[in-house]
PDB file of N, CA and C in Angstrom:
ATOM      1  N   UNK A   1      87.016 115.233  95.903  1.00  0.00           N
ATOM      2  CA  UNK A   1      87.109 114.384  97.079  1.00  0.00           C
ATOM      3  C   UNK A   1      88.346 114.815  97.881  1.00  0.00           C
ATOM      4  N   UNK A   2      88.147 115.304  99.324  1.00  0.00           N
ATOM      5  CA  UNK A   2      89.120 115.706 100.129  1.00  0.00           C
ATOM      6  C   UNK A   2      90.187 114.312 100.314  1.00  0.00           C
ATOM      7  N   UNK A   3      91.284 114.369 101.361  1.00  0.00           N
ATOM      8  CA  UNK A   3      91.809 113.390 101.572  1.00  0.00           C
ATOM      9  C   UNK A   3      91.875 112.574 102.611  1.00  0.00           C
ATOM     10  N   UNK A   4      90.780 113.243 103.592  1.00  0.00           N
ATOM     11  CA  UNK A   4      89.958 112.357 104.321  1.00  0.00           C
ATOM     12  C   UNK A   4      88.862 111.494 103.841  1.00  0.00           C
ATOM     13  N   UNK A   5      87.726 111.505 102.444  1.00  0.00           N
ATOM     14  CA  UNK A   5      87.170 110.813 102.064  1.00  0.00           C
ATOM     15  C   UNK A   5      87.807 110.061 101.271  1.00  0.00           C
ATOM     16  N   UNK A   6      89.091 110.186 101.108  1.00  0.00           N
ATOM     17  CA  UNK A   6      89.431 109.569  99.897  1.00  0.00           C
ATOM     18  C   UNK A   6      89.479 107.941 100.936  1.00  0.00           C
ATOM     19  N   UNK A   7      90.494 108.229 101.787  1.00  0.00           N
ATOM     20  CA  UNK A   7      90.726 107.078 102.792  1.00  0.00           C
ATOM     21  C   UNK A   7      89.903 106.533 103.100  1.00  0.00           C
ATOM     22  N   UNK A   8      88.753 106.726 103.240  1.00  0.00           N
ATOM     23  CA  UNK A   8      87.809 106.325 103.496  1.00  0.00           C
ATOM     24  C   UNK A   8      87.162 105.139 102.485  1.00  0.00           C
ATOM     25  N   UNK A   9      87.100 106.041 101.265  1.00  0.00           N
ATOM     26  CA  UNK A   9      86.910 105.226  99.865  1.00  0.00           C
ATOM     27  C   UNK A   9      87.709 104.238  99.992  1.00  0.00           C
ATOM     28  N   UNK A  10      89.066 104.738  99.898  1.00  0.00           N
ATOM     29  CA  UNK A  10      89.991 103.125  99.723  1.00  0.00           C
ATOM     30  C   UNK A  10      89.998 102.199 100.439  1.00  0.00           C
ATOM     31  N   UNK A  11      89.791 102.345 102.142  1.00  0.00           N
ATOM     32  CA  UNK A  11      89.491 101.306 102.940  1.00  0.00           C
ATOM     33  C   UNK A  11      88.061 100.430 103.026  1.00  0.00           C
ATOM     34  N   UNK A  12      87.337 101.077 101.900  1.00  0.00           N
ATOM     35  CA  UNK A  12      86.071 100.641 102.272  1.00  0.00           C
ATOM     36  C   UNK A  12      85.559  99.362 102.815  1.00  0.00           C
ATOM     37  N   UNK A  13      86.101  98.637 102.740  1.00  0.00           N
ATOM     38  CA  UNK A  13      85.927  97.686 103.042  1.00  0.00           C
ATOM     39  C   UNK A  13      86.606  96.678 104.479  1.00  0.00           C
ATOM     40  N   UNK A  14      86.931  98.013 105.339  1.00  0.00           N
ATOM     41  CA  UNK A  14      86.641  97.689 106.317  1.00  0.00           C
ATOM     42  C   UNK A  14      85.782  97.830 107.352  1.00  0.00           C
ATOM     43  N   UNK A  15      85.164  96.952 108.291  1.00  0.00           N
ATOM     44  CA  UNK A  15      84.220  97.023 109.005  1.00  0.00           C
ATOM     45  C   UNK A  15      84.774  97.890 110.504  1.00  0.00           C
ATOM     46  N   UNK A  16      83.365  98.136 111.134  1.00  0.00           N
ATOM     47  CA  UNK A  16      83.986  98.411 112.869  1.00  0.00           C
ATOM     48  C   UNK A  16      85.029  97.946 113.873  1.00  0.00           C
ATOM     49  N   UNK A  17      85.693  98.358 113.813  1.00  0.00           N
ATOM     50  CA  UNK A  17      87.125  97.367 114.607  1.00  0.00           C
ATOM     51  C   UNK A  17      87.510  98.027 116.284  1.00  0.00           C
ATOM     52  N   UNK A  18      87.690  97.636 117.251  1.00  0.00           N
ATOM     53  CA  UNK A  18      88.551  97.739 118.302  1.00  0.00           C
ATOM     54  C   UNK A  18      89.405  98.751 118.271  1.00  0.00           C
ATOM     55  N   UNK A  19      89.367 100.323 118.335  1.00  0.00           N
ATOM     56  CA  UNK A  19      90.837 100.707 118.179  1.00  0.00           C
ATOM     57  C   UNK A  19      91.834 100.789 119.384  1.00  0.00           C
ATOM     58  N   UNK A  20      91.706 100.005 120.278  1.00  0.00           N
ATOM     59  CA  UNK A  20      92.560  99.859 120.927  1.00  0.00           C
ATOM     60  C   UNK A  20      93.561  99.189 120.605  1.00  0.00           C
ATOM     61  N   UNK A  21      93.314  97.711 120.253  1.00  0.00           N
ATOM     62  CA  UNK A  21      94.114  96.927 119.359  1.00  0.00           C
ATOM     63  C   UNK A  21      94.866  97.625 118.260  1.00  0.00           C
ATOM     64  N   UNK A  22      94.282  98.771 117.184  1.00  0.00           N
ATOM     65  CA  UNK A  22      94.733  99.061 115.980  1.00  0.00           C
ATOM     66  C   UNK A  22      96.075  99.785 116.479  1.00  0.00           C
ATOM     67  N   UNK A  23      95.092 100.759 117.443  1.00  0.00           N
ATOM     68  CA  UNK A  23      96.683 101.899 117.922  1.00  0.00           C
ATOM     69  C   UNK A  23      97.539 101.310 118.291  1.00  0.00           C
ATOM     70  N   UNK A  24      97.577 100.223 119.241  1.00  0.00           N
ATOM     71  CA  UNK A  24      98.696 100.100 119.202  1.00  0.00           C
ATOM     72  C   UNK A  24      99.852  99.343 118.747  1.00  0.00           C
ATOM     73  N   UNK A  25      99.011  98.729 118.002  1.00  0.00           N
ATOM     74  CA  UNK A  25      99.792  98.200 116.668  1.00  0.00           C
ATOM     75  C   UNK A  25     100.081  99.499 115.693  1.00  0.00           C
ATOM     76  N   UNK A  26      99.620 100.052 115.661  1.00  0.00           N
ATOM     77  CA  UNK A  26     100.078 101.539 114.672  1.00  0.00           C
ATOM     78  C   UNK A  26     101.126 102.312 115.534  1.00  0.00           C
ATOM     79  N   UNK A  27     100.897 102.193 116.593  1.00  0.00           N
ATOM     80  CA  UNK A  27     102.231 102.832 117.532  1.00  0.00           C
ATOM     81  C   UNK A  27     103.534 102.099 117.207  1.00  0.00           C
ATOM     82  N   UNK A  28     103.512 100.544 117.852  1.00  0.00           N
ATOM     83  CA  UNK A  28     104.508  99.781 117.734  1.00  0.00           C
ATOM     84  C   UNK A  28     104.777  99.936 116.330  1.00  0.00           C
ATOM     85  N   UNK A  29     104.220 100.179 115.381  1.00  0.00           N
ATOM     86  CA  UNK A  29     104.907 100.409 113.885  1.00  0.00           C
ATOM     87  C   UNK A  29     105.635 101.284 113.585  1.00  0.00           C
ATOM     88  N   UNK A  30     104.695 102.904 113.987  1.00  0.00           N
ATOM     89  CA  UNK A  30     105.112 103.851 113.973  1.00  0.00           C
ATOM     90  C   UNK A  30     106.722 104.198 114.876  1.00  0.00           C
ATOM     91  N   UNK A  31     107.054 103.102 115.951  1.00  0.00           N
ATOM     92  CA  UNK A  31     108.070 103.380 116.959  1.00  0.00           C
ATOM     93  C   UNK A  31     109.499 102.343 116.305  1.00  0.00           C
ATOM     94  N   UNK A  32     108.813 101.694 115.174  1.00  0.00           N
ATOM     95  CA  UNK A  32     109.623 100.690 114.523  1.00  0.00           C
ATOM     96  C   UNK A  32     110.547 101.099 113.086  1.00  0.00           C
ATOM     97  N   UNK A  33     109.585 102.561 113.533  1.00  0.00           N
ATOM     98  CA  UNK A  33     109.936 103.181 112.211  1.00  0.00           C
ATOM     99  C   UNK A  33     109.489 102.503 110.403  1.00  0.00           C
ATOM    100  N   UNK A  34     108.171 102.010 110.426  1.00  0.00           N
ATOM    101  CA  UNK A  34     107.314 101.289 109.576  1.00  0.00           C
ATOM    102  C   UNK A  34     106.764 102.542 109.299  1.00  0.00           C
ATOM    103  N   UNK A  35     106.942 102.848 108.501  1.00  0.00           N
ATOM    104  CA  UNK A  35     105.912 104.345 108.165  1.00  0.00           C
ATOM    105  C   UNK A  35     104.831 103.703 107.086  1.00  0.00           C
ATOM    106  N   UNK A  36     105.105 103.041 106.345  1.00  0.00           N
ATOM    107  CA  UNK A  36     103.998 102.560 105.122  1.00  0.00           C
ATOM    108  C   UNK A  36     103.100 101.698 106.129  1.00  0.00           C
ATOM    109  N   UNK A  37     103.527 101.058 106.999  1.00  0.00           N
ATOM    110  CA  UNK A  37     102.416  99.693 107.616  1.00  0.00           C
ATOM    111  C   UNK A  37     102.050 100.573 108.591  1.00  0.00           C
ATOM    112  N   UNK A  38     102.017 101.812 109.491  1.00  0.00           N
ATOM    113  CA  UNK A  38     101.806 102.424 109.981  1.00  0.00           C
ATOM    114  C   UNK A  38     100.552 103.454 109.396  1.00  0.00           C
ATOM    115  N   UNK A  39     100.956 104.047 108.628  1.00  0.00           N
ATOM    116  CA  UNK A  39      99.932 104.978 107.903  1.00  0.00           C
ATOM    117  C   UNK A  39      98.497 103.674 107.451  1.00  0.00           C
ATOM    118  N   UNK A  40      99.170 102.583 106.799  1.00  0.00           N
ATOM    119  CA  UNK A  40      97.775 101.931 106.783  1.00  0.00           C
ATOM    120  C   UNK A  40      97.106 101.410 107.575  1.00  0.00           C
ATOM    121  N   UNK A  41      97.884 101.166 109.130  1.00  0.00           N
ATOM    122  CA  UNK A  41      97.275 100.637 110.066  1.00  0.00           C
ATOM    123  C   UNK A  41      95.791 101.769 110.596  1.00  0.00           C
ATOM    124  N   UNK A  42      96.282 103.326 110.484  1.00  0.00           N
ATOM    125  CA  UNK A  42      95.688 104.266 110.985  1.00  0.00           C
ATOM    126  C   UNK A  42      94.449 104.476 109.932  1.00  0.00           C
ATOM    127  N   UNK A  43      95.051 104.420 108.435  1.00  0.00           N
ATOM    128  CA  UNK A  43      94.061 105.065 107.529  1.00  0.00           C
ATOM    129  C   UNK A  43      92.946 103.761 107.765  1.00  0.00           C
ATOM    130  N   UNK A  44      93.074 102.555 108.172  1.00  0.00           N
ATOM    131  CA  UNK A  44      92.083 101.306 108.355  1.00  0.00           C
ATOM    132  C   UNK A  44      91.444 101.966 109.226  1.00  0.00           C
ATOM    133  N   UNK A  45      91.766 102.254 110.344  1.00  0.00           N
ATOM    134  CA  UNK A  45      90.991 102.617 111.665  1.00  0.00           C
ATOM    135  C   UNK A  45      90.280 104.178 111.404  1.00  0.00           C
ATOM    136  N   UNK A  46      90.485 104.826 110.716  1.00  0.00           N
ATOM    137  CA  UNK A  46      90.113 106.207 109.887  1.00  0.00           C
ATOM    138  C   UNK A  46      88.551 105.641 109.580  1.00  0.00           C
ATOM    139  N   UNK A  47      89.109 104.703 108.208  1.00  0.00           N
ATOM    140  CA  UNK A  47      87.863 103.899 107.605  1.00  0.00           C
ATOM    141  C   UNK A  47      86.510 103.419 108.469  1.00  0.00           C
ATOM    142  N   UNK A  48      87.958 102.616 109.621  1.00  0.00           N
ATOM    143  CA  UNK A  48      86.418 101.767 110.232  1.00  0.00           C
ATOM    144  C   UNK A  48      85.551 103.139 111.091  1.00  0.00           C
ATOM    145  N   UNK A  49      85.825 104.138 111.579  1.00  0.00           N
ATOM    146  CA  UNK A  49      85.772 104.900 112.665  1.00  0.00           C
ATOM    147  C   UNK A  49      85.793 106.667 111.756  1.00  0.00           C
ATOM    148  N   UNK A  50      85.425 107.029 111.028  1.00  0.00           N
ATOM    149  CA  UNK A  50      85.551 108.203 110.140  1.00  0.00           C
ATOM    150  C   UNK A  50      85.284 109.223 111.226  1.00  0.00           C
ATOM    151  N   UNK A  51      84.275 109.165 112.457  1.00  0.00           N
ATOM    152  CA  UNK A  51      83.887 110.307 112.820  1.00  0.00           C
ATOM    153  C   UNK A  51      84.299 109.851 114.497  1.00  0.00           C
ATOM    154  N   UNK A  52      85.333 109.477 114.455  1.00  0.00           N
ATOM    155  CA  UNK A  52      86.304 109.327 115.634  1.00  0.00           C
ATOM    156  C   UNK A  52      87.712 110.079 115.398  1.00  0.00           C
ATOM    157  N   UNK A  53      88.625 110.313 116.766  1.00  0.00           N
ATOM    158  CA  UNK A  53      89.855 110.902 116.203  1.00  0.00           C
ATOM    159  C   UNK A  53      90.631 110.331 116.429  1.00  0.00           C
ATOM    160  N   UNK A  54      90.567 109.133 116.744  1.00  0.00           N
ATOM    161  CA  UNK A  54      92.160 108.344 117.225  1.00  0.00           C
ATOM    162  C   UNK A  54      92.878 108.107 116.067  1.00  0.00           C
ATOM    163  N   UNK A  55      92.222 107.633 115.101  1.00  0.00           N
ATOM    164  CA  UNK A  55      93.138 107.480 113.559  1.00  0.00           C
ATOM    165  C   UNK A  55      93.689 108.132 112.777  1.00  0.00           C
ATOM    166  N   UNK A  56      93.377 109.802 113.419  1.00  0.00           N
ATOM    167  CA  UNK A  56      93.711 110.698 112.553  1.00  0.00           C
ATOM    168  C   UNK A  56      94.989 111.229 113.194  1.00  0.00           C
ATOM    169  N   UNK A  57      95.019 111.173 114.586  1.00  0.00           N
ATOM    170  CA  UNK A  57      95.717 111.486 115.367  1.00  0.00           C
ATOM    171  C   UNK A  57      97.237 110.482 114.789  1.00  0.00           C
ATOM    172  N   UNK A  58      96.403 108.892 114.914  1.00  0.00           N
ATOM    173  CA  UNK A  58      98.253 108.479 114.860  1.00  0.00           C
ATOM    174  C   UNK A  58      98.675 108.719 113.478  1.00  0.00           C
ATOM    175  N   UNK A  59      97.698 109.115 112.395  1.00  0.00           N
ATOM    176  CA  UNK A  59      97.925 109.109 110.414  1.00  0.00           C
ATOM    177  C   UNK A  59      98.487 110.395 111.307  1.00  0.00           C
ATOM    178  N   UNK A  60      98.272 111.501 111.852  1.00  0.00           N
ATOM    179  CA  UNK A  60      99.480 112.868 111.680  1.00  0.00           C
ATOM    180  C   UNK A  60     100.872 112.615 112.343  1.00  0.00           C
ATOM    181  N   UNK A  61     100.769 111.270 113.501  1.00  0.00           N
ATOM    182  CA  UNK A  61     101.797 111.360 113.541  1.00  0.00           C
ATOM    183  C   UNK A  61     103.124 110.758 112.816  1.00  0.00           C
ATOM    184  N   UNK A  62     101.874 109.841 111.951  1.00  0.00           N
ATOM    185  CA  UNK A  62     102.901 108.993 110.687  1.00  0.00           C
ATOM    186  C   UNK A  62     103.517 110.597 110.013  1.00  0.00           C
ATOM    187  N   UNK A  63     102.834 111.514 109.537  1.00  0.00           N
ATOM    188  CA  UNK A  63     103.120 112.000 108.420  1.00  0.00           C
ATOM    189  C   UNK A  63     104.076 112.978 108.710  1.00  0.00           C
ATOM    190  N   UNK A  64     103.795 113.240 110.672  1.00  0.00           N
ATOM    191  CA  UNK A  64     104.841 114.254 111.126  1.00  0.00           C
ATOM    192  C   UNK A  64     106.266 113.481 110.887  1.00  0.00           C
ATOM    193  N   UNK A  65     106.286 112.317 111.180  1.00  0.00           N
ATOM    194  CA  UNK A  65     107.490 111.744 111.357  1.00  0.00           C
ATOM    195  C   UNK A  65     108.238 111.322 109.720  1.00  0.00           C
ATOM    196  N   UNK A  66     107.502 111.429 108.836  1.00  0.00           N
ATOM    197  CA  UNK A  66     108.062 110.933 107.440  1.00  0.00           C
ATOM    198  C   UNK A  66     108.352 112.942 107.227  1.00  0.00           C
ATOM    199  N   UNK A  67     108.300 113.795 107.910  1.00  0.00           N
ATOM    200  CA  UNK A  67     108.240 115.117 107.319  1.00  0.00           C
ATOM    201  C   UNK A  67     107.607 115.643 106.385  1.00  0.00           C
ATOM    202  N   UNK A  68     106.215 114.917 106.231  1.00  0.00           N
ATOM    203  CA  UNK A  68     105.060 115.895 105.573  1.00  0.00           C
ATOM    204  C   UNK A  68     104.128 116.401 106.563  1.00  0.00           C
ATOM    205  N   UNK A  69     105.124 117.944 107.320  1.00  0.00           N
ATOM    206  CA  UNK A  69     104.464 118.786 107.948  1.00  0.00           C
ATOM    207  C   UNK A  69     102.700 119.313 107.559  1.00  0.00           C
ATOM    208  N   UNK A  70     102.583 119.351 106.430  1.00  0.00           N
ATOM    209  CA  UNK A  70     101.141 119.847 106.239  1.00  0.00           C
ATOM    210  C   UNK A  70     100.234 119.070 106.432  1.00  0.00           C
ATOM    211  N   UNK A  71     100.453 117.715 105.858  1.00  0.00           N
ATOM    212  CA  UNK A  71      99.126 116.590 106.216  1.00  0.00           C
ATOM    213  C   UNK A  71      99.021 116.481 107.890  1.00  0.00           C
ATOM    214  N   UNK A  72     100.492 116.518 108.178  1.00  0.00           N
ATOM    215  CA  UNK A  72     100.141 116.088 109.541  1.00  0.00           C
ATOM    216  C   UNK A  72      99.276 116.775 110.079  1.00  0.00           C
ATOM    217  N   UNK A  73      99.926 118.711 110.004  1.00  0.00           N
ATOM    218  CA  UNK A  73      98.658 119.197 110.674  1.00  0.00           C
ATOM    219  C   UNK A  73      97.424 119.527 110.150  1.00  0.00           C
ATOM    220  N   UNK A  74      97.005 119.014 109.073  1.00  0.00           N
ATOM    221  CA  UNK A  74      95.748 118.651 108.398  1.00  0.00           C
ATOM    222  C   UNK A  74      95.343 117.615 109.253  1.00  0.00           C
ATOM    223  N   UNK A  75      95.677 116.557 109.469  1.00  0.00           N
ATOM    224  CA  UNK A  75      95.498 115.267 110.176  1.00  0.00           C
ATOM    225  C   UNK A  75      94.932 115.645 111.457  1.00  0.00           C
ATOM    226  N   UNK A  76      95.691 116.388 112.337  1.00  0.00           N
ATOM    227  CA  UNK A  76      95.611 117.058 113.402  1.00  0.00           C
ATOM    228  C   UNK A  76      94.409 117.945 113.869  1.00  0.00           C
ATOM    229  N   UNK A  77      94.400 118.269 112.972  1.00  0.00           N
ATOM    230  CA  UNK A  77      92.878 119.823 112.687  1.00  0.00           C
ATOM    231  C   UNK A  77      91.835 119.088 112.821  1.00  0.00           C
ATOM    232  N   UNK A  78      91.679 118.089 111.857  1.00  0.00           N
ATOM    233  CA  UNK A  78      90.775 117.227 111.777  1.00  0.00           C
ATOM    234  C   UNK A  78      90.263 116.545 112.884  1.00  0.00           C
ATOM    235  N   UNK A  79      91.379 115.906 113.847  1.00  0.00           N
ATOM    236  CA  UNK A  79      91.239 114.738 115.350  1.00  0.00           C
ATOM    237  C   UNK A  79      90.844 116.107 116.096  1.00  0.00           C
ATOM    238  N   UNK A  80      91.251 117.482 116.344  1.00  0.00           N
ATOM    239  CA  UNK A  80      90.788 118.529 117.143  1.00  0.00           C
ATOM    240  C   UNK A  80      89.297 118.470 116.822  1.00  0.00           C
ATOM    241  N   UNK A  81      88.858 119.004 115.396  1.00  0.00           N
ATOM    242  CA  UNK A  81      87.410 119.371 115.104  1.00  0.00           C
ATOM    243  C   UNK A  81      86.394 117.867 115.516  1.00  0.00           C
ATOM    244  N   UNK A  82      87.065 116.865 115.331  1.00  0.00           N
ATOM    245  CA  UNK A  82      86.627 115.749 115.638  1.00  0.00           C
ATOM    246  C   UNK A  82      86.143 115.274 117.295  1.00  0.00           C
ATOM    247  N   UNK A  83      87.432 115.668 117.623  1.00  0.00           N
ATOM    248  CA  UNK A  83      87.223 115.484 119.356  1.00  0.00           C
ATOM    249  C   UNK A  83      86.431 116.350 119.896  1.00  0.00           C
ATOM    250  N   UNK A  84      86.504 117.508 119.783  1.00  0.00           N
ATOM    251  CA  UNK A  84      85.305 118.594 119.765  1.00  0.00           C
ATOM    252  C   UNK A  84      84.181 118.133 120.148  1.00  0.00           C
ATOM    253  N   UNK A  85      83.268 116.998 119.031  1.00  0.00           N
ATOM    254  CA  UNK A  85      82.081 116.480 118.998  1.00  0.00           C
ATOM    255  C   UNK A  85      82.123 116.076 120.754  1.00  0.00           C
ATOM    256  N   UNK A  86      82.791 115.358 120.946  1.00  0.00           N
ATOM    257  CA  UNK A  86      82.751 114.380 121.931  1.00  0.00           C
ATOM    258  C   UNK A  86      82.911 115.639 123.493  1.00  0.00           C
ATOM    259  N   UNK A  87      82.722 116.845 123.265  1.00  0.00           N
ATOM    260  CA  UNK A  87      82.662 116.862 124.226  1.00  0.00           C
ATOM    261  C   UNK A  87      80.993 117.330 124.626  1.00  0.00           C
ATOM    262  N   UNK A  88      80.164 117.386 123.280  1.00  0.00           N
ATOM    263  CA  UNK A  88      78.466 118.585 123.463  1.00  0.00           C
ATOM    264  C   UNK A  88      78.097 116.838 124.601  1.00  0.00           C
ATOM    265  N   UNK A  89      78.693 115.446 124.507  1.00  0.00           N
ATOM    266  CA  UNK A  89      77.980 114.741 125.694  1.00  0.00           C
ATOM    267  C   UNK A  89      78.931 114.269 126.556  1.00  0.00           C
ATOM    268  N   UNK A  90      79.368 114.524 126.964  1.00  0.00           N
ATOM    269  CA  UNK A  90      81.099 114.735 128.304  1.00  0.00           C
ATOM    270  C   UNK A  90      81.488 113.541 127.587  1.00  0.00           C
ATOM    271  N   UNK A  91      81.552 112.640 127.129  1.00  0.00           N
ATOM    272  CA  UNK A  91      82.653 111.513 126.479  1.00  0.00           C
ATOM    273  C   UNK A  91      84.445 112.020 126.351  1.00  0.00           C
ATOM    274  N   UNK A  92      84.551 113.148 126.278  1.00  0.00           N
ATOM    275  CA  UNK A  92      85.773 112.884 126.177  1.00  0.00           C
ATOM    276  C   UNK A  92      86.437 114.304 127.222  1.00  0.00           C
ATOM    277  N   UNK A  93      87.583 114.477 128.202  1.00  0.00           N
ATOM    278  CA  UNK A  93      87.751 115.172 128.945  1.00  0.00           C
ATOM    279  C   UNK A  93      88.904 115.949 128.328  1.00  0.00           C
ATOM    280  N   UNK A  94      88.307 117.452 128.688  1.00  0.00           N
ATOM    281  CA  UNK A  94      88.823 118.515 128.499  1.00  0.00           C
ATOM    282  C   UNK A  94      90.090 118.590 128.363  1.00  0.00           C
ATOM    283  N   UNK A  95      90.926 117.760 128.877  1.00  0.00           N
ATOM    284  CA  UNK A  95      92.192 117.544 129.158  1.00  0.00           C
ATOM    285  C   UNK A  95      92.943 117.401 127.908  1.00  0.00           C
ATOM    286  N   UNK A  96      92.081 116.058 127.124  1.00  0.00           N
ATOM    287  CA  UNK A  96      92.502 115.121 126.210  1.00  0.00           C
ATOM    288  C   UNK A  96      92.232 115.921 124.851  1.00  0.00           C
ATOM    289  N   UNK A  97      91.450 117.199 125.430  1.00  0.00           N
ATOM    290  CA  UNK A  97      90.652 118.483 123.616  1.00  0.00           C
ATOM    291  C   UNK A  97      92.719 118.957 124.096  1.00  0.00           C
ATOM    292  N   UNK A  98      93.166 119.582 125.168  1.00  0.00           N
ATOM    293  CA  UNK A  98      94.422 120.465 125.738  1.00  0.00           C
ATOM    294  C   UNK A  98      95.181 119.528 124.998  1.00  0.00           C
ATOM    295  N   UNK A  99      95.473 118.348 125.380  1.00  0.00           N
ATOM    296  CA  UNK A  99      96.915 117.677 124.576  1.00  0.00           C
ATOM    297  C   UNK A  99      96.752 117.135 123.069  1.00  0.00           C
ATOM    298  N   UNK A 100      95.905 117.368 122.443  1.00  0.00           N
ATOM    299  CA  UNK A 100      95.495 117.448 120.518  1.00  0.00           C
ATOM    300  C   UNK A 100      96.026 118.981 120.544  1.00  0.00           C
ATOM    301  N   UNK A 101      96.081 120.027 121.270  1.00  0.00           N
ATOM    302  CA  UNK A 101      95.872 121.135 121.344  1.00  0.00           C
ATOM    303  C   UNK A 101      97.269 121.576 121.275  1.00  0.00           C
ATOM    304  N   UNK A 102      97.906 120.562 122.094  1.00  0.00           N
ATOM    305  CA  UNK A 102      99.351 121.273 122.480  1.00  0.00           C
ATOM    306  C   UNK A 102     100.137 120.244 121.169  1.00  0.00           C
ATOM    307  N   UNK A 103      99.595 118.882 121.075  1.00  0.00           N
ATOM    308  CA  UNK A 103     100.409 118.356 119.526  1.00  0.00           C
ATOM    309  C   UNK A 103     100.165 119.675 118.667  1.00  0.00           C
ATOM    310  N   UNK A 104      99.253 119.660 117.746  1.00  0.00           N
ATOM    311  CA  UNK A 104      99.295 120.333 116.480  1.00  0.00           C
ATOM    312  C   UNK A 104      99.998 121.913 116.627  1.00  0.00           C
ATOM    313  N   UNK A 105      99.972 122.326 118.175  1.00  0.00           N
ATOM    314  CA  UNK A 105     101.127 123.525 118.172  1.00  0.00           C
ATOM    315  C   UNK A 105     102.247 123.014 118.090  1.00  0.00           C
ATOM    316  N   UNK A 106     102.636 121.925 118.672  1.00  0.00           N
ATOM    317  CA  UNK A 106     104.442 121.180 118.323  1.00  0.00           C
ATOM    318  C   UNK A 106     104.360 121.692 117.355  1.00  0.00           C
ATOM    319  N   UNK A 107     103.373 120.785 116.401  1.00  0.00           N
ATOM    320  CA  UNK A 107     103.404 120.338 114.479  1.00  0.00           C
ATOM    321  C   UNK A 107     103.812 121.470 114.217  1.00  0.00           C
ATOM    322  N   UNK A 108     103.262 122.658 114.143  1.00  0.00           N
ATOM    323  CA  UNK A 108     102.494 124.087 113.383  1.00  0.00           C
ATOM    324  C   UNK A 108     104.022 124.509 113.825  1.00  0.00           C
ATOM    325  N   UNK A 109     104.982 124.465 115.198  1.00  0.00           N
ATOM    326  CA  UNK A 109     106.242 125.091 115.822  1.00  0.00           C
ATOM    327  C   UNK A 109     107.345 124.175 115.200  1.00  0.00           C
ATOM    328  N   UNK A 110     107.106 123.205 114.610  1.00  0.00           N
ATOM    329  CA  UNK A 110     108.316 122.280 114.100  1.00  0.00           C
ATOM    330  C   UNK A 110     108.881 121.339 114.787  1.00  0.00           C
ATOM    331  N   UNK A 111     107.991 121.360 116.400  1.00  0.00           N
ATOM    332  CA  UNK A 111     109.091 120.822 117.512  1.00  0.00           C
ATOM    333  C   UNK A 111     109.016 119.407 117.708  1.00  0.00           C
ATOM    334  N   UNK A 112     109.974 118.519 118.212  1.00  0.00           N
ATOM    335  CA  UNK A 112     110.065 117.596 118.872  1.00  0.00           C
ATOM    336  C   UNK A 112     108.894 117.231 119.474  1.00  0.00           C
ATOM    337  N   UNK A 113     107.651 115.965 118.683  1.00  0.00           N
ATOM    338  CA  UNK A 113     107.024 115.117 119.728  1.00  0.00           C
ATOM    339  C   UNK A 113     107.282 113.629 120.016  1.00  0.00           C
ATOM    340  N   UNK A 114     106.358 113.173 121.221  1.00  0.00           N
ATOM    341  CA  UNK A 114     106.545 111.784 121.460  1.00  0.00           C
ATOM    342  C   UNK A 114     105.108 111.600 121.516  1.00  0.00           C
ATOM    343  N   UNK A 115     104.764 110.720 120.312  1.00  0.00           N
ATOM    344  CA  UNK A 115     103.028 110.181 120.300  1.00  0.00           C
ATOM    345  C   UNK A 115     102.739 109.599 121.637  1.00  0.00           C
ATOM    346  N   UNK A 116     101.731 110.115 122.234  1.00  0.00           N
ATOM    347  CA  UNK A 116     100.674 109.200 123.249  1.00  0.00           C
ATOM    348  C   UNK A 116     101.951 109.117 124.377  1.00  0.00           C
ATOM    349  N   UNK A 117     102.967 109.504 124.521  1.00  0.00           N
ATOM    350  CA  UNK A 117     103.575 109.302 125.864  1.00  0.00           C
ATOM    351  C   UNK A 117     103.731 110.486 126.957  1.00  0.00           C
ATOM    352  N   UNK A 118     104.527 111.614 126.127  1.00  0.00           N
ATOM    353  CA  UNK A 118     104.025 112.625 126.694  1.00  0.00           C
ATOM    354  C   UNK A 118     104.444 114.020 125.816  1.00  0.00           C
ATOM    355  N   UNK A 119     104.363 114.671 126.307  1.00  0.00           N
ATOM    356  CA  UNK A 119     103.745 116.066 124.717  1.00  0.00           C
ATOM    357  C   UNK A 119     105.447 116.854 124.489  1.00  0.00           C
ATOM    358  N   UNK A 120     105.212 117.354 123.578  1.00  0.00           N
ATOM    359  CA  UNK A 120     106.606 118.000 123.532  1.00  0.00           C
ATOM    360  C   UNK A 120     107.311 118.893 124.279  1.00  0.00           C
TER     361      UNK A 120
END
């Protein structure tokens, strides 16, 4: 079991949720410097939403910020291959595939980001 199904497994038991609400309660955590209530806020929204990328996106940026460089850009790879989907029916704009694009090069370069405000 990878460690994307695993999350999955463990949250099971959550249903479809809003992730508008989740993120940004996972932001405000993540900006509070909550890294444990943060990572679970995201791995919930992972759960409810497996083949979406917003949850994976803010779980890399939990993991960038605790300095486990590899999950993050595991995390990262994942919200790219993920967002991907969304573009074979225009749902999601080209723009938004460019800035997943330009995070996980921060990640992969070591550099300085700022989640969801603006790129490194």
């Amino acid at each position: 079991m990878n460690q994307f199904e695993k999350i999955i497994k463990d949250y099971s038991y959550i249903n479809f949720i809003n992730d508008d609400k989740w993120v940004e309660d996972g932001l405000d955590l993540l900006s509070d410097k909550e890294y444990k209530k943060a990572a679970k806020k995201f791995k919930e929204l992972i759960a409810s939403q497996p083949f979406h990328h917003t949850g994976y996106i803010g779980l890399s940026f939990v993991y960038y910020e605790i300095n486990e460089k590899e999950k993050a850009v595991l995390f990262m790879k994942k919200a790219l291959e993920l967002a991907r989907n969304f573009l074979k029916d225009n749902s999601i704009s080209m723009i938004f595939i460019e800035e997943i694009e330009v995070y996980l090069q921060c990640m992969i370069n070591n550099e300085t980001i700022y989640p969801w405000e603006r790129l490194c």
